[in-house]
PDB file of N, CA and C in Angstrom:
ATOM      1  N   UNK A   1     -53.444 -17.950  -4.740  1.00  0.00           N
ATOM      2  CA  UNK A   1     -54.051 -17.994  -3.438  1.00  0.00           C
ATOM      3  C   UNK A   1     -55.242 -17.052  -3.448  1.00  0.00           C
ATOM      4  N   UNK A   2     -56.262 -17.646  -3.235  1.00  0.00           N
ATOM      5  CA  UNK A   2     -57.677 -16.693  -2.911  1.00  0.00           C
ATOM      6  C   UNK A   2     -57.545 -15.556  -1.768  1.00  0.00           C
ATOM      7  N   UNK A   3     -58.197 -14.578  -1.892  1.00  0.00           N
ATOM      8  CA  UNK A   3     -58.406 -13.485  -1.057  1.00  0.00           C
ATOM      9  C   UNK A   3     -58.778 -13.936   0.713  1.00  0.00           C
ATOM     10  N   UNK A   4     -59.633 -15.089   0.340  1.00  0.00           N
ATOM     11  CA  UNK A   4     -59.768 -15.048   1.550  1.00  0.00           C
ATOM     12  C   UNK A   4     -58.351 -15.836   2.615  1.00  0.00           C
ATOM     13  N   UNK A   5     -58.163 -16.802   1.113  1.00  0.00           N
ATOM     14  CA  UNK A   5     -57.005 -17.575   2.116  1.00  0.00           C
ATOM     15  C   UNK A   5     -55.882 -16.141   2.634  1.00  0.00           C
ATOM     16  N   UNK A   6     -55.754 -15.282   1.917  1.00  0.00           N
ATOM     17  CA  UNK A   6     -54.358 -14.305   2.158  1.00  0.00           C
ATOM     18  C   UNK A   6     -54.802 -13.510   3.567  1.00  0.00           C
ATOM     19  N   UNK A   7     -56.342 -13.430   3.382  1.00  0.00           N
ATOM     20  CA  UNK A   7     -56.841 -12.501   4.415  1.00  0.00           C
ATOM     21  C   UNK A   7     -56.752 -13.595   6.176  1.00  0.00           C
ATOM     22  N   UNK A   8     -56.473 -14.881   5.827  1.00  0.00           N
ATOM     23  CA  UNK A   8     -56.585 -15.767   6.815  1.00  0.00           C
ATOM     24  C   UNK A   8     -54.747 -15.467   7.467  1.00  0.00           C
ATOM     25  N   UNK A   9     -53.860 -15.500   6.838  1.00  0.00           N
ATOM     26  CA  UNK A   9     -52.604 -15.658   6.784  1.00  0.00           C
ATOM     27  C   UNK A   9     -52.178 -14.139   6.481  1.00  0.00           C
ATOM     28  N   UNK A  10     -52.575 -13.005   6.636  1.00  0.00           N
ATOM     29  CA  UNK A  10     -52.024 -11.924   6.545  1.00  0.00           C
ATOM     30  C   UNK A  10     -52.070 -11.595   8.198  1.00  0.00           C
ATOM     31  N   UNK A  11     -50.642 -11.091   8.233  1.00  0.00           N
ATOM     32  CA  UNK A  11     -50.014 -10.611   9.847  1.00  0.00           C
ATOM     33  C   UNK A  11     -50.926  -8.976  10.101  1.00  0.00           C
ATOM     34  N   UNK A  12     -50.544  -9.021  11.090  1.00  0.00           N
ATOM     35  CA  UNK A  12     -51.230  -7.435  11.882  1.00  0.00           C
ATOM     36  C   UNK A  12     -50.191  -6.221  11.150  1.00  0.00           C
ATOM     37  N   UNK A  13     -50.520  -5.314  10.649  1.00  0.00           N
ATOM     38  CA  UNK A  13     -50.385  -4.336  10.032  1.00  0.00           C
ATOM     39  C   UNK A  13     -49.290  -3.356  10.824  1.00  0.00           C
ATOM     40  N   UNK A  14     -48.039  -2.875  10.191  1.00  0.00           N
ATOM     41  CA  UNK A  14     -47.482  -2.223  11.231  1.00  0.00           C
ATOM     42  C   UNK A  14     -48.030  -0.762  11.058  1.00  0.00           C
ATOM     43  N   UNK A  15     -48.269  -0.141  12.225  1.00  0.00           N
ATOM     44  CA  UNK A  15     -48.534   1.334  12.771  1.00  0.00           C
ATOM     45  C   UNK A  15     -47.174   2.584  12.167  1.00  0.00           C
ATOM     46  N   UNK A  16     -47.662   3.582  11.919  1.00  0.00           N
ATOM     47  CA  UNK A  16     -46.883   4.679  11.543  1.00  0.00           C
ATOM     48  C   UNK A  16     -45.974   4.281  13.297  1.00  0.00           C
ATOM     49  N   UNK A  17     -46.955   4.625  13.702  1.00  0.00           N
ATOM     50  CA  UNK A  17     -46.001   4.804  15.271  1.00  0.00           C
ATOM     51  C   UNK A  17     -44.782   3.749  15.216  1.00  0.00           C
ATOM     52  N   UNK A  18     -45.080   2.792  15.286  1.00  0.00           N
ATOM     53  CA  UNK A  18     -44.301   1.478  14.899  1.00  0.00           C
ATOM     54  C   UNK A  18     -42.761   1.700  13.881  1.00  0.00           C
ATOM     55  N   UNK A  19     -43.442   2.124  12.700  1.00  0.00           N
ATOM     56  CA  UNK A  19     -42.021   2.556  12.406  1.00  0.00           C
ATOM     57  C   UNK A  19     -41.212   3.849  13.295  1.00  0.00           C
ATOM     58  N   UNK A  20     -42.277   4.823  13.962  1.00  0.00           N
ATOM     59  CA  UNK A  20     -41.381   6.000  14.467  1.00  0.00           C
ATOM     60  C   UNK A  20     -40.381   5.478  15.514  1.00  0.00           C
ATOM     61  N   UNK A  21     -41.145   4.496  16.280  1.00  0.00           N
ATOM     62  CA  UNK A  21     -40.288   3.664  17.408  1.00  0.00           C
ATOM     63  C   UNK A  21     -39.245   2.754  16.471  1.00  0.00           C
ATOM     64  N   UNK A  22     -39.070   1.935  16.118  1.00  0.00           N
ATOM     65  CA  UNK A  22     -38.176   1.363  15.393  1.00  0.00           C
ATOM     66  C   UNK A  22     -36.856   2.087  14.981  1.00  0.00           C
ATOM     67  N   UNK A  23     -37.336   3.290  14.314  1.00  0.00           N
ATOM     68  CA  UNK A  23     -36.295   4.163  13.937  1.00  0.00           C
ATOM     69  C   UNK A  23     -35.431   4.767  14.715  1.00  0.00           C
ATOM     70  N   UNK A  24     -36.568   5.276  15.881  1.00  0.00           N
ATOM     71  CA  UNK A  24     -35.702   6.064  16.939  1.00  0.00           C
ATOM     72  C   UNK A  24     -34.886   4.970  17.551  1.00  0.00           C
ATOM     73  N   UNK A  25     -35.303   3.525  17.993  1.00  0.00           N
ATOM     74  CA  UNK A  25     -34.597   2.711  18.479  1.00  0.00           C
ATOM     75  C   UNK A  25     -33.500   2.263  17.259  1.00  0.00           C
ATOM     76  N   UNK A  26     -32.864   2.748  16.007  1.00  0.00           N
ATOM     77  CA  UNK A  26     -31.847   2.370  15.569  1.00  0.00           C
ATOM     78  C   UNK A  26     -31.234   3.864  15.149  1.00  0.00           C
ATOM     79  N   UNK A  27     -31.758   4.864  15.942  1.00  0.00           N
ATOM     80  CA  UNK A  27     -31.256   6.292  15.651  1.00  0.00           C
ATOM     81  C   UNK A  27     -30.865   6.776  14.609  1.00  0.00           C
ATOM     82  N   UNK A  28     -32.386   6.141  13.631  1.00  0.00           N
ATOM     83  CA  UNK A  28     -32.696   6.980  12.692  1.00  0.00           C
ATOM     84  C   UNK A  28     -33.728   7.836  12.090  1.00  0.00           C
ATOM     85  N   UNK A  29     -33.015   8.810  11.161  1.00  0.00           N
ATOM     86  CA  UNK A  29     -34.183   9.960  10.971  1.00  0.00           C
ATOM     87  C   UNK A  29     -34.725   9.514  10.033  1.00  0.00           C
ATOM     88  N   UNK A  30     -36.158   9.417   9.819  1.00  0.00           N
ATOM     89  CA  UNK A  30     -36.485   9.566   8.499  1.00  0.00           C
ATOM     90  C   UNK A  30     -37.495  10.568   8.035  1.00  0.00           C
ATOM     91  N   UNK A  31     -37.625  11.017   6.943  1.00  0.00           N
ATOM     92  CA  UNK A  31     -38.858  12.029   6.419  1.00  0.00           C
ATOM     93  C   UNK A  31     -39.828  11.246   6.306  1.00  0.00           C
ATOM     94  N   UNK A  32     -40.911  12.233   6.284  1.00  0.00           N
ATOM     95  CA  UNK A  32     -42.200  11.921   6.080  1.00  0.00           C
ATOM     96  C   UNK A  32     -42.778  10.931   5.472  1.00  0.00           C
ATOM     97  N   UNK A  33     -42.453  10.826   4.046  1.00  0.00           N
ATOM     98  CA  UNK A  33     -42.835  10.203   3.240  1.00  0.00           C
ATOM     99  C   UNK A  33     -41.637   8.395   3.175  1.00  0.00           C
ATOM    100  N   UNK A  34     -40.551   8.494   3.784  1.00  0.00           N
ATOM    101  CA  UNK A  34     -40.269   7.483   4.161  1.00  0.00           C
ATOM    102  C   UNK A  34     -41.006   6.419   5.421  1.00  0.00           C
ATOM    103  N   UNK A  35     -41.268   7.411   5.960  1.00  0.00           N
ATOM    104  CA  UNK A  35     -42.565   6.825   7.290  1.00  0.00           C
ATOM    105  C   UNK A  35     -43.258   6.005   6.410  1.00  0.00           C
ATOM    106  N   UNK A  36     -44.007   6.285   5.676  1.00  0.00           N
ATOM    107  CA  UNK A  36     -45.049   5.802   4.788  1.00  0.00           C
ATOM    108  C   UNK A  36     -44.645   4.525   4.344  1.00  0.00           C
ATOM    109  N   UNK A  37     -43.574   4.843   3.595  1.00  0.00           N
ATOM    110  CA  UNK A  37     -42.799   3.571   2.940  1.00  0.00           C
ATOM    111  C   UNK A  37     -42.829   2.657   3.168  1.00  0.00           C
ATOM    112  N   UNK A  38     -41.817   2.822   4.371  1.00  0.00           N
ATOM    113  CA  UNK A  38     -41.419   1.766   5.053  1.00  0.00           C
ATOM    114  C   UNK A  38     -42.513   1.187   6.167  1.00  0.00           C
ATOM    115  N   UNK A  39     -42.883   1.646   6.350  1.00  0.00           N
ATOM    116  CA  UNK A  39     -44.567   1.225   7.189  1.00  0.00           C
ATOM    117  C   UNK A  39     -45.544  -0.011   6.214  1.00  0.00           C
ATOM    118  N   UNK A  40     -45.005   0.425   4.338  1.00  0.00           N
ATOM    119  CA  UNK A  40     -45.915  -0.791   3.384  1.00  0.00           C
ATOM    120  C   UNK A  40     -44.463  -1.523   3.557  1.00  0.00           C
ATOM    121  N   UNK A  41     -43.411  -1.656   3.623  1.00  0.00           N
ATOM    122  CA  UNK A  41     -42.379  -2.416   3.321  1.00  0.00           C
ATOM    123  C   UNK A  41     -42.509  -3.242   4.444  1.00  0.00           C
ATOM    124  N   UNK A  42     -42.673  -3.136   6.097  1.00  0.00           N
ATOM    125  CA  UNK A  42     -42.137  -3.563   6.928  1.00  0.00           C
ATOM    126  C   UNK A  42     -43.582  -4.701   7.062  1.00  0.00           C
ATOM    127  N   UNK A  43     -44.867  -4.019   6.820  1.00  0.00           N
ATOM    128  CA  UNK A  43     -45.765  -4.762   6.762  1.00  0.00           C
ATOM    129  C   UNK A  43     -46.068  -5.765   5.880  1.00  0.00           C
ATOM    130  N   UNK A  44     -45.532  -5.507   4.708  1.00  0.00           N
ATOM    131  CA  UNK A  44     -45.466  -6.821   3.239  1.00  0.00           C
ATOM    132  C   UNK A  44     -44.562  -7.697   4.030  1.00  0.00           C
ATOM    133  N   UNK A  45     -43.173  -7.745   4.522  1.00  0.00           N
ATOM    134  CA  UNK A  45     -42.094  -8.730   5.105  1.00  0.00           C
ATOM    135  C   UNK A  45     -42.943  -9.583   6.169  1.00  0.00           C
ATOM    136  N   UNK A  46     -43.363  -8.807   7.057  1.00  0.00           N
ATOM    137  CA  UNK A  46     -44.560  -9.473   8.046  1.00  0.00           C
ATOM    138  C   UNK A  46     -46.257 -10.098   7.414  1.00  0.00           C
ATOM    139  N   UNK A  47     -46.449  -9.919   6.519  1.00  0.00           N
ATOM    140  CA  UNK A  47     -47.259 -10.982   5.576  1.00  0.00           C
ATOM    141  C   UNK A  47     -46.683 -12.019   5.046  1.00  0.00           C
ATOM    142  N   UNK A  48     -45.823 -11.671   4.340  1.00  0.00           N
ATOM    143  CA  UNK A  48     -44.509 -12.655   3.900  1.00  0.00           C
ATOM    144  C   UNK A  48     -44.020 -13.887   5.210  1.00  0.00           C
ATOM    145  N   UNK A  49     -43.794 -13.575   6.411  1.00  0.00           N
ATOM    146  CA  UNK A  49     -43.763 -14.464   7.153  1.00  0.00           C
ATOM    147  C   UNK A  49     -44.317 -15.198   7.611  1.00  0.00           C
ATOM    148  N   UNK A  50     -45.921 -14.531   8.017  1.00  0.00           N
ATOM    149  CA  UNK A  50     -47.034 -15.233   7.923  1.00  0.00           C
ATOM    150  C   UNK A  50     -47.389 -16.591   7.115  1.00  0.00           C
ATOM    151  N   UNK A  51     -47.262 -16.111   6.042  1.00  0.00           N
ATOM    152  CA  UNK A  51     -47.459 -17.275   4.943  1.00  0.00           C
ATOM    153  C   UNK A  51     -46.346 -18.355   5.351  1.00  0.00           C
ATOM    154  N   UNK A  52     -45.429 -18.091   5.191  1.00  0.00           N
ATOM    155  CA  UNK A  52     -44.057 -18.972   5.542  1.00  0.00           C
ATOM    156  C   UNK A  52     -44.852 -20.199   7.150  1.00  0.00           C
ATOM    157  N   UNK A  53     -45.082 -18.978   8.114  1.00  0.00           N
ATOM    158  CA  UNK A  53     -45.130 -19.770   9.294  1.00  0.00           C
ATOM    159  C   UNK A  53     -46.994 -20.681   8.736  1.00  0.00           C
ATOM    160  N   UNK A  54     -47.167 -20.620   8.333  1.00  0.00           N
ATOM    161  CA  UNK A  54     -48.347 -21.548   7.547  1.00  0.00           C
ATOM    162  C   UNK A  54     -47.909 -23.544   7.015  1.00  0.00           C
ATOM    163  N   UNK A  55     -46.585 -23.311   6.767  1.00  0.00           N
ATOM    164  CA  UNK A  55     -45.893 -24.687   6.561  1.00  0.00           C
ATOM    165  C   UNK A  55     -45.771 -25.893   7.775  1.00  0.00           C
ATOM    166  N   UNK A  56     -46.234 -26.445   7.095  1.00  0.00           N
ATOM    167  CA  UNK A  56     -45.862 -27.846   8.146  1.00  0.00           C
ATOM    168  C   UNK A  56     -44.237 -28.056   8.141  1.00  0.00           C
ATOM    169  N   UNK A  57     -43.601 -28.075   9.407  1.00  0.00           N
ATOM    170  CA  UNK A  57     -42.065 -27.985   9.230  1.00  0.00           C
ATOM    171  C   UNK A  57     -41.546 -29.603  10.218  1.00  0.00           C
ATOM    172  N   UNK A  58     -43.085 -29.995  10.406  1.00  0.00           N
ATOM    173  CA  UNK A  58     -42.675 -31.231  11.685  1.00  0.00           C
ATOM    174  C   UNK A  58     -41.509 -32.177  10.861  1.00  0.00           C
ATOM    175  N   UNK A  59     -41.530 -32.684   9.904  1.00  0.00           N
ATOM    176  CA  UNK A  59     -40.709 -33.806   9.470  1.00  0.00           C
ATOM    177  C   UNK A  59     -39.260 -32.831   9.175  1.00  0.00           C
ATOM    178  N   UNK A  60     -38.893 -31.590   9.162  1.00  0.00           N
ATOM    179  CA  UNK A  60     -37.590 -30.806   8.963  1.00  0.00           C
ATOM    180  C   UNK A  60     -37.309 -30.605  10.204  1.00  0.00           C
ATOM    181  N   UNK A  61     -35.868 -31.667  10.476  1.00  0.00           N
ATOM    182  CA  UNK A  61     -34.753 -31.325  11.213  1.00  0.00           C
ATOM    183  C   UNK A  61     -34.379 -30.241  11.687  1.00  0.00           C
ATOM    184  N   UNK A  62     -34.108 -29.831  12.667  1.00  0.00           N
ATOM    185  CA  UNK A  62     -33.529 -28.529  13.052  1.00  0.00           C
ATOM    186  C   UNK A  62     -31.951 -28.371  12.148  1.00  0.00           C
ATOM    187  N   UNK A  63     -31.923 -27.345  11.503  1.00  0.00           N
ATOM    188  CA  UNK A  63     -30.490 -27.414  10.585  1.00  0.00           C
ATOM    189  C   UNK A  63     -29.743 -26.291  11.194  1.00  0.00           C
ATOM    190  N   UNK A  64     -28.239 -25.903  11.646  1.00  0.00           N
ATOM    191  CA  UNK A  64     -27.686 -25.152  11.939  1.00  0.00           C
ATOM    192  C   UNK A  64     -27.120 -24.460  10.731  1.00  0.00           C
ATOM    193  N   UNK A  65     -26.800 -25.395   9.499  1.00  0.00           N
ATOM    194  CA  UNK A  65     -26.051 -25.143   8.430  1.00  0.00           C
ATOM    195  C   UNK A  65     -26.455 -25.677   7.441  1.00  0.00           C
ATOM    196  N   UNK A  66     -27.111 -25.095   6.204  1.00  0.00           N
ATOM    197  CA  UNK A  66     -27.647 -25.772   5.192  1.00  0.00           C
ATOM    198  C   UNK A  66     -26.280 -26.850   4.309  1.00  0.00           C
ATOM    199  N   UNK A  67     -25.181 -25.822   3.922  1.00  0.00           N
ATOM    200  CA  UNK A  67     -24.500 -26.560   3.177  1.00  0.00           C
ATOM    201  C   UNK A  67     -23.476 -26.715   4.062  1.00  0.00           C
ATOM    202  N   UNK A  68     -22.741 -28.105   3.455  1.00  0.00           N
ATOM    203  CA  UNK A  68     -21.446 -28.449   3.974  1.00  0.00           C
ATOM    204  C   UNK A  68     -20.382 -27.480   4.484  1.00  0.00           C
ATOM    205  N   UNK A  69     -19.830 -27.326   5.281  1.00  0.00           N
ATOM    206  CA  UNK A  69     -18.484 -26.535   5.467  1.00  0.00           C
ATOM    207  C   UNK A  69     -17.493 -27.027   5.195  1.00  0.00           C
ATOM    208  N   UNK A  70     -16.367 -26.520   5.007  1.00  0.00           N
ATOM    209  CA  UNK A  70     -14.985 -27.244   4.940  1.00  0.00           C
ATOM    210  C   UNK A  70     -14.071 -26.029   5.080  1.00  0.00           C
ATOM    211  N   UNK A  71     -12.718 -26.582   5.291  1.00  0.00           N
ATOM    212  CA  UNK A  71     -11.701 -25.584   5.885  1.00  0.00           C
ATOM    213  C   UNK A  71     -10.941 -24.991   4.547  1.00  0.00           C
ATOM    214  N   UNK A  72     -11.027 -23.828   4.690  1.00  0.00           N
ATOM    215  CA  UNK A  72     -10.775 -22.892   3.234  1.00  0.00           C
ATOM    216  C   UNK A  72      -9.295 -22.162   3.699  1.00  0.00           C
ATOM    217  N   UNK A  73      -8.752 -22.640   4.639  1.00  0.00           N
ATOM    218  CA  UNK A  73      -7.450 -21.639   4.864  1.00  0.00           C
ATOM    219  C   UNK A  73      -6.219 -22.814   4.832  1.00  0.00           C
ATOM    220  N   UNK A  74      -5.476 -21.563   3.437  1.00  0.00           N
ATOM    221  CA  UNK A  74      -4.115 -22.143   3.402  1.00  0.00           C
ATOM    222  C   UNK A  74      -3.042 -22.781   4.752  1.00  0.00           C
ATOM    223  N   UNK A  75      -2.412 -23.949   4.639  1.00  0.00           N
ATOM    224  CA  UNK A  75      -1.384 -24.526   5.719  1.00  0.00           C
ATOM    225  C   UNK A  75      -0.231 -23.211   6.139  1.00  0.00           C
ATOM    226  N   UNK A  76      -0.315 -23.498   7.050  1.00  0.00           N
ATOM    227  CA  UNK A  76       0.557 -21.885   8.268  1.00  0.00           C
ATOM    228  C   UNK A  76       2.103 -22.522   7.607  1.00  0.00           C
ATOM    229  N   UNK A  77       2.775 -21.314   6.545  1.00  0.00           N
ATOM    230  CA  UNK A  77       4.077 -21.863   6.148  1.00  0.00           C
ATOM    231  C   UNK A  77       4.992 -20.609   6.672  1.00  0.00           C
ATOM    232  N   UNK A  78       6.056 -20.803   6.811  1.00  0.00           N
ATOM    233  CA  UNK A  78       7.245 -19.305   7.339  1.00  0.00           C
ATOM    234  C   UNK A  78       7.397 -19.268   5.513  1.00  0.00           C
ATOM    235  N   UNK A  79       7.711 -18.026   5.700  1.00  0.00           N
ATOM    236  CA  UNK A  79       8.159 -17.431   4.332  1.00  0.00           C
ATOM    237  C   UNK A  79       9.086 -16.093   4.801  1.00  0.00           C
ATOM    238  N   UNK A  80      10.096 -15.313   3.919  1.00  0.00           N
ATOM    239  CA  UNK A  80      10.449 -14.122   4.059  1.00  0.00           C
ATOM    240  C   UNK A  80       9.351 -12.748   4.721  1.00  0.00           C
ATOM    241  N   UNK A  81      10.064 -12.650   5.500  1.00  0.00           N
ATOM    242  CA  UNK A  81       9.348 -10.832   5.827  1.00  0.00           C
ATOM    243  C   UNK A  81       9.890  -9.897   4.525  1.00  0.00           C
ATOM    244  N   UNK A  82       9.015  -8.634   4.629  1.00  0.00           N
ATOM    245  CA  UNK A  82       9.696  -7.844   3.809  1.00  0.00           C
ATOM    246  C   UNK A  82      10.523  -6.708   4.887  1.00  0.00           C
ATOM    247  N   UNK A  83      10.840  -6.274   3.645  1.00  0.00           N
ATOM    248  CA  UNK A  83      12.099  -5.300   4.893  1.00  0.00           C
ATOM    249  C   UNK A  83      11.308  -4.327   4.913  1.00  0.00           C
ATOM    250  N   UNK A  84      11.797  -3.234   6.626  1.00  0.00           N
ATOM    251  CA  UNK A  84      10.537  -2.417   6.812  1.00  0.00           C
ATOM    252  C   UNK A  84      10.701  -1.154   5.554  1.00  0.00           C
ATOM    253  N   UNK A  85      11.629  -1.099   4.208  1.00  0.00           N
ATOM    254  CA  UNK A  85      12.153  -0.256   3.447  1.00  0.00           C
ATOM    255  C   UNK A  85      10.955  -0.405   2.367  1.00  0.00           C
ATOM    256  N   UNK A  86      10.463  -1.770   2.090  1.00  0.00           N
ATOM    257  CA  UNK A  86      10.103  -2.394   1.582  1.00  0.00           C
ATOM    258  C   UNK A  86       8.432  -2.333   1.485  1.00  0.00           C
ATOM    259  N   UNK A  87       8.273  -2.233   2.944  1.00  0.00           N
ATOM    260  CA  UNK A  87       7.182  -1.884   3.602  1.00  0.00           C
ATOM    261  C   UNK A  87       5.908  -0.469   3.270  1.00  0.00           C
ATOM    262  N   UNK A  88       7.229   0.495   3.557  1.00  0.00           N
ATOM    263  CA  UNK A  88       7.151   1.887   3.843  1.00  0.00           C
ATOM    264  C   UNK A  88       7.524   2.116   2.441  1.00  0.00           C
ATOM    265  N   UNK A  89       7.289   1.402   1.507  1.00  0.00           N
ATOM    266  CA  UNK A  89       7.494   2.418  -0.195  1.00  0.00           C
ATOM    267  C   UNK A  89       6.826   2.870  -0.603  1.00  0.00           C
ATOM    268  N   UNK A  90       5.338   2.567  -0.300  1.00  0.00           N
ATOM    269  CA  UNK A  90       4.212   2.832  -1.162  1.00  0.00           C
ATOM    270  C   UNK A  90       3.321   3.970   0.032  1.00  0.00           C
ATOM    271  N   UNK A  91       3.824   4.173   1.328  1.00  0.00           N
ATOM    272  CA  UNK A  91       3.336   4.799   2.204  1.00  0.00           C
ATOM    273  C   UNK A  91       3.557   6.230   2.432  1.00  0.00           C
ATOM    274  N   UNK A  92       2.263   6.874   2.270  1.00  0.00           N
ATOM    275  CA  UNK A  92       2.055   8.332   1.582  1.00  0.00           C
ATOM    276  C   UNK A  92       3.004   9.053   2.980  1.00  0.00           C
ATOM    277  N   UNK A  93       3.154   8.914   3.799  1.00  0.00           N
ATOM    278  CA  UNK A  93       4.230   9.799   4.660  1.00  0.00           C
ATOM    279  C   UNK A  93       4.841   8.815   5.454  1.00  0.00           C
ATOM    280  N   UNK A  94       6.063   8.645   6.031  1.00  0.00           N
ATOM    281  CA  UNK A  94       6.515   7.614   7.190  1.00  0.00           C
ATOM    282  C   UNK A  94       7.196   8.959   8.023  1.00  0.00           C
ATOM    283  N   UNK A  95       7.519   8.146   9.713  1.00  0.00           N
ATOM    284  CA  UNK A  95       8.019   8.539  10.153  1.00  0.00           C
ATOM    285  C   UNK A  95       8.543   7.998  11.147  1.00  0.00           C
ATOM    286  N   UNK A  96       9.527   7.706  11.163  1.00  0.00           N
ATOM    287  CA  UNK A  96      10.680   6.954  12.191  1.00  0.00           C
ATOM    288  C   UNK A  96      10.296   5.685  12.046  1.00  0.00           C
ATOM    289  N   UNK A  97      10.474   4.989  10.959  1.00  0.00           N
ATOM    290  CA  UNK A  97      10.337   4.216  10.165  1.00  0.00           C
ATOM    291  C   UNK A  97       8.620   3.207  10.978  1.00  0.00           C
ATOM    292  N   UNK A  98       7.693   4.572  10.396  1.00  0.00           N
ATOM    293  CA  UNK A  98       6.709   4.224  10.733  1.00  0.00           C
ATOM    294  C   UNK A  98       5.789   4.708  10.112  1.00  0.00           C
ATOM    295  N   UNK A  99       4.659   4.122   9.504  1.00  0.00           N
ATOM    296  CA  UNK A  99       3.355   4.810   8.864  1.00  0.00           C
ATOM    297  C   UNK A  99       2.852   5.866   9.448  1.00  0.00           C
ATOM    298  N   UNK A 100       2.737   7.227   8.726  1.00  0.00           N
ATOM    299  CA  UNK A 100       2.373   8.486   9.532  1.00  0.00           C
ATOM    300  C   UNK A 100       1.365   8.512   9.236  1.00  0.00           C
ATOM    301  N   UNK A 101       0.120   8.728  10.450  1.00  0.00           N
ATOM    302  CA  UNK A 101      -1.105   8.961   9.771  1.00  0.00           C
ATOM    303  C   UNK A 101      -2.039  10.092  10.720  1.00  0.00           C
ATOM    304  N   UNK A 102      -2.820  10.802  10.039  1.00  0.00           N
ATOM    305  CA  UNK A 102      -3.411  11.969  10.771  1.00  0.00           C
ATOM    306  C   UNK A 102      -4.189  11.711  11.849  1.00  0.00           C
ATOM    307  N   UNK A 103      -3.930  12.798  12.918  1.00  0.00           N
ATOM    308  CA  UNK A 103      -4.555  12.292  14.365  1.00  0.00           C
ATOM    309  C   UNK A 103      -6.320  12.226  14.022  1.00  0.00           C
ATOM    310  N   UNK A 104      -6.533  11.313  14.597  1.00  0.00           N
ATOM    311  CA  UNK A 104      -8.394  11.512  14.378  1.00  0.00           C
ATOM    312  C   UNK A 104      -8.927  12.155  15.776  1.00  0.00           C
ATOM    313  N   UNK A 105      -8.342  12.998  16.779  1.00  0.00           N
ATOM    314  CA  UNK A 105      -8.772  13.364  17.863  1.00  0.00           C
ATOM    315  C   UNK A 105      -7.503  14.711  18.189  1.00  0.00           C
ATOM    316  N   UNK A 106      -7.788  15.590  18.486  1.00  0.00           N
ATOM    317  CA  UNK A 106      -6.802  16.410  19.273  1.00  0.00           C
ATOM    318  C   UNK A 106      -6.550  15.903  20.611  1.00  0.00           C
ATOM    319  N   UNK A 107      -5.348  15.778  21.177  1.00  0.00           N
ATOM    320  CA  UNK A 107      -4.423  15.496  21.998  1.00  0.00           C
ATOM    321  C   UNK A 107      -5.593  15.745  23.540  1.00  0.00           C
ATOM    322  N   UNK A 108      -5.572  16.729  23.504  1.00  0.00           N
ATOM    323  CA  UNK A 108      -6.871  17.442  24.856  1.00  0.00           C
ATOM    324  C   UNK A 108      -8.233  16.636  24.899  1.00  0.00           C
ATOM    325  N   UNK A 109      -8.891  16.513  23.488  1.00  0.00           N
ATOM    326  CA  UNK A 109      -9.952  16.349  23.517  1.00  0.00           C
ATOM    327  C   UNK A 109     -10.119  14.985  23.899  1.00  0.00           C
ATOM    328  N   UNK A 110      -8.708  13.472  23.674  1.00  0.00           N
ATOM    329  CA  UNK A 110      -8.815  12.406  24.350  1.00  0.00           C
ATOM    330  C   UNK A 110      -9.058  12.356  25.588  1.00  0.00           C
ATOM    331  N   UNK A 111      -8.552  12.987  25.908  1.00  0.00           N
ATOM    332  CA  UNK A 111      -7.978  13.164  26.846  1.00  0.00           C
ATOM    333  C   UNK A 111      -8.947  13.361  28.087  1.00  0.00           C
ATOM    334  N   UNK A 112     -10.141  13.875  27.892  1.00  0.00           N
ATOM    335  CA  UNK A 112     -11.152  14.724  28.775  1.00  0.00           C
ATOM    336  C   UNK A 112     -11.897  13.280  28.976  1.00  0.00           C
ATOM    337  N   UNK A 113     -12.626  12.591  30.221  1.00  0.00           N
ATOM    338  CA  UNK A 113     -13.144  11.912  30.390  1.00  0.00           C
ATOM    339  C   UNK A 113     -14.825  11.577  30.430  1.00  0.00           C
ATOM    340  N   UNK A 114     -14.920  13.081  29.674  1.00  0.00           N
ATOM    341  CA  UNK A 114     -16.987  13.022  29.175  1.00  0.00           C
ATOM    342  C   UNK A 114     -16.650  13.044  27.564  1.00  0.00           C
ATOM    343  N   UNK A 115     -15.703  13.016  27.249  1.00  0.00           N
ATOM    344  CA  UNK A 115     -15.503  13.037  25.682  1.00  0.00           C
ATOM    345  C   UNK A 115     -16.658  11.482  25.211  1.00  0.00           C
ATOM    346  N   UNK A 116     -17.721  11.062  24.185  1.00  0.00           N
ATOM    347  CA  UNK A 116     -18.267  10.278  23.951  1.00  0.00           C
ATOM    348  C   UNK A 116     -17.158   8.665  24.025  1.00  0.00           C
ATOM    349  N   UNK A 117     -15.967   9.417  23.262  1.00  0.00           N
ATOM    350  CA  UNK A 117     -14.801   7.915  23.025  1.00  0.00           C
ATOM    351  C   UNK A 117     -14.495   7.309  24.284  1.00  0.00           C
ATOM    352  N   UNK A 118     -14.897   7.176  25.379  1.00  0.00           N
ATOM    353  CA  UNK A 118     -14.436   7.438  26.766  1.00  0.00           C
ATOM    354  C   UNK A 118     -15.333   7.132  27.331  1.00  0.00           C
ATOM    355  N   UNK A 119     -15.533   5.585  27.623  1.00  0.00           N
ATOM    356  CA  UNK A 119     -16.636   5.239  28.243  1.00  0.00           C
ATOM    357  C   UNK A 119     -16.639   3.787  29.219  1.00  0.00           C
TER     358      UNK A 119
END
């Protein structure tokens, strides 16, 4: 493709600012020199589309699904349970015949209704 054709079909350039907003809107940090980066990354993808939206697409169907689907799940059969002994063998602590597992919150701190979990 000639220069000029790319220069015809090249998208608008994204702004440093552009990525700063982006980031903050997915509440992330980045350094300096990632600014940069991703500012040539985000702008190559948006050339890249450009070109794409350049295709004549009139004679292509709207497609929801390129390839066929088909149903991939085994027939619903009863089989044995295991016993809860059975269960609980390989389980690094039980207790009252139950998987023990460490609190991820102190008791209080659920508990408080400005806590973030609590909404």
């Amino acid at each position: 493709m000639s220069e000029q054709q790319n220069a015809q079909i090249e998208a608008p350039r994204i702004t440093r600012e552009g990525v700063i907003r982006v980031a903050d809107l997915a509440k992330v940090g980045l350094a300096e020199e990632e600014i940069e980066h991703l500012q040539q990354q985000l702008s190559s993808i948006l050339d890249n589309i450009a070109i794409l939206s350049e295709l004549d697409t009139a004679a292509i169907p709207a497609t929801a699904q390129v390839i066929p689907l088909s149903n991939v799940f085994r027939p619903d059969e009863m089989t044995d349970c295991l016993s809860p002994g059975a269960v609980l063998a390989n389980a690094p602590e039980v207790y009252e015949d139950s998987f023990k597992i460490p609190a991820v919150m102190e008791e209080d701190e659920a508990l408080r209704m400005d806590h973030p979990a609590v909404s």
